[in-house]
Protein backbone atom coordinates (compact mmCIF):
# COMPACT_ATOMS: atom_id res chain seq x y z
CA UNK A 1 70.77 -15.32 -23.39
CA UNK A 2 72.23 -15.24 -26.85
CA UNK A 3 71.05 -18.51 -28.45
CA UNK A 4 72.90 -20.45 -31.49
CA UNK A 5 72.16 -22.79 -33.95
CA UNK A 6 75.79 -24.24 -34.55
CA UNK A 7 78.08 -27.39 -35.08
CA UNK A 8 79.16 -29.76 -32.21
CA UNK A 9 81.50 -32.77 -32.89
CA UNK A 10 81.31 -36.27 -32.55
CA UNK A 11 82.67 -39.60 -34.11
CA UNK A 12 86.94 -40.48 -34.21
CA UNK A 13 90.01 -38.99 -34.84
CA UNK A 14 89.81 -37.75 -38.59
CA UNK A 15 86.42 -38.77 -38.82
CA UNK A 16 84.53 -36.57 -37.63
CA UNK A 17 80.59 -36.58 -37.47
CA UNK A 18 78.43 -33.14 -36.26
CA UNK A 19 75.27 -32.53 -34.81
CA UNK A 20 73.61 -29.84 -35.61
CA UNK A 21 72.27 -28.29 -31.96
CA UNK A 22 70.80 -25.45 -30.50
CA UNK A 23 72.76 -24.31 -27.62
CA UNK A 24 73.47 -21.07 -25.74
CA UNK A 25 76.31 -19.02 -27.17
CA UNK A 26 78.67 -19.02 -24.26
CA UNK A 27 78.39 -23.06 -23.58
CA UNK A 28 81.56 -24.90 -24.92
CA UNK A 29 81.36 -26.25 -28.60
CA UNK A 30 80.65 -29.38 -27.21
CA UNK A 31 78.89 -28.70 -24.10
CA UNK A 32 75.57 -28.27 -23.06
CA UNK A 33 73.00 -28.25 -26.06
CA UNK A 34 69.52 -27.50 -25.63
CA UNK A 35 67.65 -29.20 -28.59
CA UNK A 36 69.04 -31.89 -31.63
CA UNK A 37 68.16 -30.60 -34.87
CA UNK A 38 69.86 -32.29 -37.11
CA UNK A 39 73.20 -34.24 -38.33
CA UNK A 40 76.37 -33.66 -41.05
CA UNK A 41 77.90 -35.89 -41.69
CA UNK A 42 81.26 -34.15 -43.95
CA UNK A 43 82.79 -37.70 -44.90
CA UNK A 44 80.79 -38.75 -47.70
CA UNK A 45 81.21 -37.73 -51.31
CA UNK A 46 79.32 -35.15 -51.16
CA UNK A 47 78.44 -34.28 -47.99
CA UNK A 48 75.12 -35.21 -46.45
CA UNK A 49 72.81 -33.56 -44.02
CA UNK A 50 69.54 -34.40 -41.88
CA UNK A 51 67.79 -31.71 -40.54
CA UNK A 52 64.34 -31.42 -38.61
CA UNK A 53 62.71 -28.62 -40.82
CA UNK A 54 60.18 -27.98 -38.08
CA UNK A 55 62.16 -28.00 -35.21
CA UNK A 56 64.64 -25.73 -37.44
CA UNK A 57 62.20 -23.28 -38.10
CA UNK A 58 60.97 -23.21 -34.93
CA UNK A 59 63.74 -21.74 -33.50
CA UNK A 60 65.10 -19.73 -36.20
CA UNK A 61 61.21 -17.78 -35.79
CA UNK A 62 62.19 -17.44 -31.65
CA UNK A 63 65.90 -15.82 -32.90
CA UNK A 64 68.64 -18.33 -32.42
CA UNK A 65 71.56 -17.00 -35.21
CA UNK A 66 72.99 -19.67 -37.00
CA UNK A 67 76.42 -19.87 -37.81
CA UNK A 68 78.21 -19.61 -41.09
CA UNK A 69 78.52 -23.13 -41.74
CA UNK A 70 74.73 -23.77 -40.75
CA UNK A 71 73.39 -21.11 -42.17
CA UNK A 72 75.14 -22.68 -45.59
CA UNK A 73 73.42 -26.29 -44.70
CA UNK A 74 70.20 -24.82 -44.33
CA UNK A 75 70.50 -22.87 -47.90
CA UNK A 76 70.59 -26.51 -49.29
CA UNK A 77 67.98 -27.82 -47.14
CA UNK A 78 65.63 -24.81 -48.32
CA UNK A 79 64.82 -24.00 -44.53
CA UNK A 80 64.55 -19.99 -44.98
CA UNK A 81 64.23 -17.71 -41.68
């Protein structure tokens, strides 16, 4: 089982809010998740994040890949694998 740390969406039309989840790679963007680690929120000037460093690291040390974009949130939240 091939386990991500990735993006799903929430909130309106053209407002959209993410989650940052961990979640098996073959589920549906928004699908099944198994663990909340965080939020983005891409609307505000600048952009703001909350992530769960522990939880974060956690499963980063147990090798779920995160994507691109999460990989670039975690940069600014100095979580480091």
């Amino acid at each position: 089982m091939a386990v991500k740390i990735r993006l799903t969406r929430m909130g309106k039309k053209k407002k959209p809010l993410y989650r940052i989840v961990v979640a098996d790679s073959r589920n549906a963007r928004d699908g099944k998740v198994i663990d909340e680690i965080g939020t983005f929120d891409p609307n505000t000037d600048p952009s703001t994040y909350k992530v769960d460093e522990e939880k974060a690291k956690k499963w980063l040390a147990n090798g779920a890949q995160p994507t691109e974009t999460v990989g670039k949130i975690f940069k600014l939240a100095n979580i480091e694998k």
